[in-house]
Protein backbone atom coordinates (compact mmCIF):
# COMPACT_ATOMS: atom_id res chain seq x y z
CA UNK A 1 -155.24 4.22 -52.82
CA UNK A 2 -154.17 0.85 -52.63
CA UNK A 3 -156.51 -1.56 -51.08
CA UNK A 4 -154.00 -3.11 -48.51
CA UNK A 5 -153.13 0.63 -47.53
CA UNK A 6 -157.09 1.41 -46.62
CA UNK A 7 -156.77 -0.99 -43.43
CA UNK A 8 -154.90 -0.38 -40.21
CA UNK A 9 -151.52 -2.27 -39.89
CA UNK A 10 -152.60 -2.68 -35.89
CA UNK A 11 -154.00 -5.65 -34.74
CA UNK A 12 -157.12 -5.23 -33.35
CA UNK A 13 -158.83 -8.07 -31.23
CA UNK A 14 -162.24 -7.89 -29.50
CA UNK A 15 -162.11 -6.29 -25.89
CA UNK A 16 -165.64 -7.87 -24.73
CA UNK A 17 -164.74 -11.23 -24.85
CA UNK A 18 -161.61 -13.70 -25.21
CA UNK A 19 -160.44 -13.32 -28.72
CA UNK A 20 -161.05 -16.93 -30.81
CA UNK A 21 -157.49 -18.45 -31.91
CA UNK A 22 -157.14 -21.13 -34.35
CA UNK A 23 -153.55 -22.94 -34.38
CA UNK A 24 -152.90 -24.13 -37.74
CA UNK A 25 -149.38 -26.52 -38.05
CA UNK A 26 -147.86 -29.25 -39.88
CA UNK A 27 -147.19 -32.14 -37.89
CA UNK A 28 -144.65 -33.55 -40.08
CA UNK A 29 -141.81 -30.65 -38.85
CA UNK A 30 -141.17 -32.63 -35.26
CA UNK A 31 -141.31 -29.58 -33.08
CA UNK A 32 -144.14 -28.18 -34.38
CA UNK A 33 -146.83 -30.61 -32.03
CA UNK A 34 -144.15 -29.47 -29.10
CA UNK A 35 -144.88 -25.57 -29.73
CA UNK A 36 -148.18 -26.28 -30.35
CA UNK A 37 -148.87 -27.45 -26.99
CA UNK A 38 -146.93 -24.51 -25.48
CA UNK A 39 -148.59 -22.10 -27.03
CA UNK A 40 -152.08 -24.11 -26.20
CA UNK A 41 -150.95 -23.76 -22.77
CA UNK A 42 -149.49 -20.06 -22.78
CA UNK A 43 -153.64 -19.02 -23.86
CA UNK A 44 -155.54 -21.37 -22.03
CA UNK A 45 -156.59 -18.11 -19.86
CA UNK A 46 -155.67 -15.63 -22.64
CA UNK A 47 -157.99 -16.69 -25.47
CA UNK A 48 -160.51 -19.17 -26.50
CA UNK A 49 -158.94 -21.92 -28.34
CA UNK A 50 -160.93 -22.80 -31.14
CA UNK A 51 -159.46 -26.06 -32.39
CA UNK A 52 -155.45 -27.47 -33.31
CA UNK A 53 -155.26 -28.50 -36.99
CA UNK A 54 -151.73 -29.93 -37.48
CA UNK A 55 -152.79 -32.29 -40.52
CA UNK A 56 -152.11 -31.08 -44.12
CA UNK A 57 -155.81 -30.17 -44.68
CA UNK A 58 -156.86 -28.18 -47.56
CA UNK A 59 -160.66 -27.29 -46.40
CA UNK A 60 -161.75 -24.04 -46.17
CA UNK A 61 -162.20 -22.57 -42.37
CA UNK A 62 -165.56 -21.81 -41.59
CA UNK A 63 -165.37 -21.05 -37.92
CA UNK A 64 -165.46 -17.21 -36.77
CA UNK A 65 -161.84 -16.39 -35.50
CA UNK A 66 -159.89 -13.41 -34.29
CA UNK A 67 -156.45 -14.66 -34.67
CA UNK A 68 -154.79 -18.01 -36.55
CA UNK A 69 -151.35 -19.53 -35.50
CA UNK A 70 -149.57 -20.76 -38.51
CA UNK A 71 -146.54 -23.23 -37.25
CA UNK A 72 -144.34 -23.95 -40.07
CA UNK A 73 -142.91 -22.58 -43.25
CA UNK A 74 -143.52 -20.24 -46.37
CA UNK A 75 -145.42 -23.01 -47.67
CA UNK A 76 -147.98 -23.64 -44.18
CA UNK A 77 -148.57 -19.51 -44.83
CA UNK A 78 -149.90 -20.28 -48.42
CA UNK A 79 -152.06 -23.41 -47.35
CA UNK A 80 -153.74 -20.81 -44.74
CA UNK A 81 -154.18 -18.23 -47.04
CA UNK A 82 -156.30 -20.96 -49.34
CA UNK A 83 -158.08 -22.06 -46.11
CA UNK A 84 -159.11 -18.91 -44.75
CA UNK A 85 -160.79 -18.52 -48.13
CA UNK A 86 -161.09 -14.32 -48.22
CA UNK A 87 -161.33 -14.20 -44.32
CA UNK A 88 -159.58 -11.08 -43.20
CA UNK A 89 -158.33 -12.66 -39.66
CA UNK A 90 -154.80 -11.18 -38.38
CA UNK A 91 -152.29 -14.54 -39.32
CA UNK A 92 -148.88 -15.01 -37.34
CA UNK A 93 -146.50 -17.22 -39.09
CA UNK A 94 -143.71 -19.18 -36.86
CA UNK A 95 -141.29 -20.08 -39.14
CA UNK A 96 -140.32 -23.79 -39.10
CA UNK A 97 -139.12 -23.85 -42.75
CA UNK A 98 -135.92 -22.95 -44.55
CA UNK A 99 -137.29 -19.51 -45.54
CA UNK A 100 -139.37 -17.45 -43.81
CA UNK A 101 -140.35 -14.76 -46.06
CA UNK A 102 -144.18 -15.15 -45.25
CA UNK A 103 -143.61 -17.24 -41.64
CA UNK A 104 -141.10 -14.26 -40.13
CA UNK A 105 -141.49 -15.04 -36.32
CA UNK A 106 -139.00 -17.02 -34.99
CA UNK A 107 -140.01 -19.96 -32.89
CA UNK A 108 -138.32 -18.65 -29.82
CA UNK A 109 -139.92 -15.57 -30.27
CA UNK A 110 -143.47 -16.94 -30.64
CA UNK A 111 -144.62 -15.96 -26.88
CA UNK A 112 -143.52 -12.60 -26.96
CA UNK A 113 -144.81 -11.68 -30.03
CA UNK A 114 -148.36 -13.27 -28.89
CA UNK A 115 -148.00 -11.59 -25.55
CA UNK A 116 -148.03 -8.04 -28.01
CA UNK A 117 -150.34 -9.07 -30.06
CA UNK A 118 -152.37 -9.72 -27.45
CA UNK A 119 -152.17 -6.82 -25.07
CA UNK A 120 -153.40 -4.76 -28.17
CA UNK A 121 -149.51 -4.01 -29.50
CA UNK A 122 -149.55 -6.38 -32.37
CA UNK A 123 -148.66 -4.87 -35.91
CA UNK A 124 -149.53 -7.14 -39.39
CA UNK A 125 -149.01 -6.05 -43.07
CA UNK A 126 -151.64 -6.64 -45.24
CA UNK A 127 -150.58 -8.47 -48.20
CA UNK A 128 -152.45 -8.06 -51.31
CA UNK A 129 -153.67 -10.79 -53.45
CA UNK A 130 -154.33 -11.80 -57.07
CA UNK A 131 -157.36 -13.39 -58.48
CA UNK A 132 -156.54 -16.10 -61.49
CA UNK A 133 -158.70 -17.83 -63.54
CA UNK A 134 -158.26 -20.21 -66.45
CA UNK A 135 -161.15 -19.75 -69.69
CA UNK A 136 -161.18 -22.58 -72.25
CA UNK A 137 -163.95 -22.11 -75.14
CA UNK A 138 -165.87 -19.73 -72.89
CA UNK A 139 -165.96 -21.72 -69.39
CA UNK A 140 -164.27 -20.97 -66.35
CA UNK A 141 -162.13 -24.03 -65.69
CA UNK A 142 -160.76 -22.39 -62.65
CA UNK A 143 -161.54 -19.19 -60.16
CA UNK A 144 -158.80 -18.99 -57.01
CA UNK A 145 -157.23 -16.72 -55.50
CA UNK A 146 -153.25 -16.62 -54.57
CA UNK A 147 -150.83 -14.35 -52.54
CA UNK A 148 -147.59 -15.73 -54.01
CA UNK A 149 -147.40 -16.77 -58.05
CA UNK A 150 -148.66 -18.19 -60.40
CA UNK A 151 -146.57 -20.41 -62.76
CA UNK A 152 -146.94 -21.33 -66.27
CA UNK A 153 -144.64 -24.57 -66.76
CA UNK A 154 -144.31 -26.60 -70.27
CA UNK A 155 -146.40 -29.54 -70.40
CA UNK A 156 -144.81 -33.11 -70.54
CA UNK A 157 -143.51 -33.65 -73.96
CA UNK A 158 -143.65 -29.94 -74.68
CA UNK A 159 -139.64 -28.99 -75.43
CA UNK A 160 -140.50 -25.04 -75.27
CA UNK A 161 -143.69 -23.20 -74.33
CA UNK A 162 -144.77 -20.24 -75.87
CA UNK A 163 -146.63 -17.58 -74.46
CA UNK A 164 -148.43 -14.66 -74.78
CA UNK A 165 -148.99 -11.45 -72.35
CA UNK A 166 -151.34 -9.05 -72.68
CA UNK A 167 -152.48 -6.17 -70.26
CA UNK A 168 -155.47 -4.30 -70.82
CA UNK A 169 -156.33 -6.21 -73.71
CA UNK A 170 -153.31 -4.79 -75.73
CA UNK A 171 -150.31 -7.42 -76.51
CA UNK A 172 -147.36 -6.67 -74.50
CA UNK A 173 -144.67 -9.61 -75.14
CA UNK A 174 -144.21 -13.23 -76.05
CA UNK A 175 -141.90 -15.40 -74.10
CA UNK A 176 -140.52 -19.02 -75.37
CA UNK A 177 -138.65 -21.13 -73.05
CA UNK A 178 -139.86 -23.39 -69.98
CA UNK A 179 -142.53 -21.28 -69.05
CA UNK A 180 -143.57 -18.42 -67.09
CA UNK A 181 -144.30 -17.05 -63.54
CA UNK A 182 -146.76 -14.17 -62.52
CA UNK A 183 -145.97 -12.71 -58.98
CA UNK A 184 -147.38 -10.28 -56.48
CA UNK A 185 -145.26 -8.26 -54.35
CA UNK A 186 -145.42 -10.49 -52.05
CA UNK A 187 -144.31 -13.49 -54.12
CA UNK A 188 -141.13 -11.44 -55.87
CA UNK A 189 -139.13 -13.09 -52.97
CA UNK A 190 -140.66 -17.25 -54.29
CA UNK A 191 -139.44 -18.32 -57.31
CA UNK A 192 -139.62 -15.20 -59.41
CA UNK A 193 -136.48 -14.60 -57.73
CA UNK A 194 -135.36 -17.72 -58.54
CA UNK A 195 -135.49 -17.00 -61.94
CA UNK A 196 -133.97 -13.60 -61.65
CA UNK A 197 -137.04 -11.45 -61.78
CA UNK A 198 -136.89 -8.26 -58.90
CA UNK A 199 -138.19 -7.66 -55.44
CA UNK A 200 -140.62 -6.02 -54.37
CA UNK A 201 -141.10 -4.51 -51.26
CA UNK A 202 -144.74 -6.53 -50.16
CA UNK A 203 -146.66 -2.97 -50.03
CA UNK A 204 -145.87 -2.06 -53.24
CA UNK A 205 -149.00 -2.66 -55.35
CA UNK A 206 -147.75 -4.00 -58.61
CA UNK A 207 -147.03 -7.88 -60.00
CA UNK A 208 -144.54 -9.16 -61.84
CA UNK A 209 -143.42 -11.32 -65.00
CA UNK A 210 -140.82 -13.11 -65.22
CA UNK A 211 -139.90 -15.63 -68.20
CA UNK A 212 -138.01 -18.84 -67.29
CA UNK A 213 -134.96 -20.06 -69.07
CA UNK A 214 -135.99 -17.89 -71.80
CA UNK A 215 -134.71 -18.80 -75.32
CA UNK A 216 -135.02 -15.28 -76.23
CA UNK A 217 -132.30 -12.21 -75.69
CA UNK A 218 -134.82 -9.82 -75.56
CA UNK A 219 -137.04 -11.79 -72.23
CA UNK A 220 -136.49 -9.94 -69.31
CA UNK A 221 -138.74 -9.31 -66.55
CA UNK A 222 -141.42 -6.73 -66.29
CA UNK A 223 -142.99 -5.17 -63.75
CA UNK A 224 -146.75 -4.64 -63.70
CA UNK A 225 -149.21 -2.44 -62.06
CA UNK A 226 -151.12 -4.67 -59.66
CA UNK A 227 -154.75 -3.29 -61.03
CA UNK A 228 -154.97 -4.06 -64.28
CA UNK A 229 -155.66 -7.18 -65.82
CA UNK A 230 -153.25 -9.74 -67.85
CA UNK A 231 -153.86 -12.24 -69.82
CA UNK A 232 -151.40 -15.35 -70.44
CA UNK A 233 -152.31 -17.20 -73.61
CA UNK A 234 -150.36 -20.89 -74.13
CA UNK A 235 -148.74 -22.33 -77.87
CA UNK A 236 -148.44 -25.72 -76.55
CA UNK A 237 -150.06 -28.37 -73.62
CA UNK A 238 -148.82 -26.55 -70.13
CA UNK A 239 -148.91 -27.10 -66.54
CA UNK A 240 -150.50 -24.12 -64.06
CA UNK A 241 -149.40 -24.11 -60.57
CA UNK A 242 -151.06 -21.70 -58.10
CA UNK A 243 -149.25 -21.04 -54.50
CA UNK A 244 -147.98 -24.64 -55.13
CA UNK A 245 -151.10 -25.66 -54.21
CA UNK A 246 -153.68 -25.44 -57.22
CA UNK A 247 -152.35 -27.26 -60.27
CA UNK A 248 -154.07 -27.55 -63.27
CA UNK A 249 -153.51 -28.67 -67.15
CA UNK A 250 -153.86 -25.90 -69.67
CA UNK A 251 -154.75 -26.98 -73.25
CA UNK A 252 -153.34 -24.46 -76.61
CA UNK A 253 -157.04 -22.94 -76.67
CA UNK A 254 -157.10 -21.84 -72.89
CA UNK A 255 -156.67 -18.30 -71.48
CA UNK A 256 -155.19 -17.11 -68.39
CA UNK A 257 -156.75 -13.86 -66.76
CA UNK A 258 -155.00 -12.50 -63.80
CA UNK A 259 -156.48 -9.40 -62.36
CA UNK A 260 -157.00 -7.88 -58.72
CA UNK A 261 -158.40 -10.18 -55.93
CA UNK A 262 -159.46 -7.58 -53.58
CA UNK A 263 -158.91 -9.79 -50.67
CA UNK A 264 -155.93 -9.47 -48.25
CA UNK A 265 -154.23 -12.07 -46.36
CA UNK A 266 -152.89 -9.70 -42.65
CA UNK A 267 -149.72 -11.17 -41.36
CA UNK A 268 -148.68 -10.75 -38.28
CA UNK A 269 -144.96 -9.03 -38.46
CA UNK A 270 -142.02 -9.29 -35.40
CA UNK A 271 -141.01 -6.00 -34.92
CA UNK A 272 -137.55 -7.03 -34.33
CA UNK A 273 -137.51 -9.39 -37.81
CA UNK A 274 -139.26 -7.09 -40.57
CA UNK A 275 -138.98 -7.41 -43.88
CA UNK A 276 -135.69 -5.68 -44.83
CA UNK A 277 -133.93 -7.72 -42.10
CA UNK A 278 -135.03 -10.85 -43.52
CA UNK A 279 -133.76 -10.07 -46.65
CA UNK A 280 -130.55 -9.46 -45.59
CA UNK A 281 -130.07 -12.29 -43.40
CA UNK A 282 -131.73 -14.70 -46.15
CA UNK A 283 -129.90 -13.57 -49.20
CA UNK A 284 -126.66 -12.87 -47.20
CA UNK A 285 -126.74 -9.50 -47.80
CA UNK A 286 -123.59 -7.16 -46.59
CA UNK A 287 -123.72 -4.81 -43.45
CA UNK A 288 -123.37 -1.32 -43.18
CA UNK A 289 -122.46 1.49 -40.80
CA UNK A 290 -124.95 3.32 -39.20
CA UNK A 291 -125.80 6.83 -40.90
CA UNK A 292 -126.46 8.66 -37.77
């Protein structure tokens, strides 16, 4: 069974005590200090605040917490993910981005869905991650963990990047073009899909690859089971980018090892904006009649 599938999708928060709420934000999105306040406001007798980070930090959370408050986009989501650092706190995203894939609750929605959250009728889905690490000569350069992609990009002065896939330690395909980018489930909707690789559905345990601006027929993407273990090898000097976040040069020698994480990041879901809605309204999908 699927890690992510072993926990409850009900948000449970302690019944002794206040639950502890950390609101996470980025300042730079104008109403986000405005909601902030609000929402400081709407728990001041609900919950124990724990602190209001609206700067762009990247340090890892330390404090014990029962519930974070992400205010921003897709991209605030990932920063938290990095910050919470394996910390398997319930995370509602308010979506001040362009997206809203990972941030799904509408601003105007915030209260209510914090109200059911809080009287014990909150519901999250817990996202699986993927653990990535970069070997060169027999050191680990790199050990993180993401819940998007990651993306192998050609190097400055490199015209095409070759690379390498293999699963299980057997070869699978080679790819030549600008690069390459390895998604979970949950990152099928980033820039996989960008570059015309599939979605998945975010409870669907599997990753996938997807070769861009291939200068190859044969590339297409593949889907993966999300427990085994790949391996990306380079041909050339490369750029890695992890969640947009983690970047890091990768020299002709260096290995790439992507395998399960075993942590989960539990987001917080609107029960009147899952995750099928959002796809329709973001990719301006048709509507249909009802089949009852």
């Amino acid at each position: 069974m699927p890690e992510a599938a072993k926990l409850s999708n009900r948000v449970q928060l302690p019944s002794s005590r206040k639950p502890r709420v950390l609101i996470l934000g980025d300042k730079r999105k104008s109403e986000v200090p405005r909601l902030a306040r609000k929402l400081k406001d709407f728990l001041r007798e609900k919950a124990h605040i724990v602190g209001v980070d609206l700067r762009r930090s990247r340090a890892k959370i330390k404090e014990s917490l029962d519930l974070v408050l992400v205010l921003g986009g897709d991209g605030a989501i990932l920063a938290a993910s990095h910050r919470l650092d394996g910390k398997r706190v319930p995370v509602m995203g308010i979506n001040f981005g362009s997206v809203g894939f990972l941030a799904a609750v509408a601003p105007e929605r915030a209260e209510a869905t914090l109200g059911q959250v809080l009287d014990g009728a909150g519901r999250c889905e817990n996202r699986a991650m993927m653990r990535v690490q970069i070997k060169r000569k027999g050191k680990l350069r790199l050990d993180t963990h993401i819940l998007n992609d990651v993306v192998l990009s050609r190097g400055l002065g490199t015209s095409l990047l070759g690379t390498v896939l293999h699963v299980d330690r057997q070869p699978i395909s080679s790819y030549r073009g600008d690069g390459v980018v390895l998604s979970t489930a949950t990152g099928s909707t980033a820039y996989s899909l960008s570059a015309g690789g599939p979605i998945l559905a975010p409870n669907v345990e599997a990753w996938v690859v997807t070769p861009i601006a291939p200068h190859m027929v044969g590339a297409r993407p593949l889907v993966l089971p999300g427990n085994r273990i790949a391996n990306f090898a380079v041909d050339a000097h490369a750029i890695l980018t992890a969640d947009g976040h983690v970047e890091k040069k990768l020299l002709p020698t260096d290995v790439v090892k992507a395998s399960p994480s075993g942590r989960l990041l539990r987001l917080i879901v609107d029960p009147e904006n899952f995750f099928y809605a959002r796809l329709r309204r973001k990719l301006h999908w048709g509507t249909f009649p009802s089949s009852g």
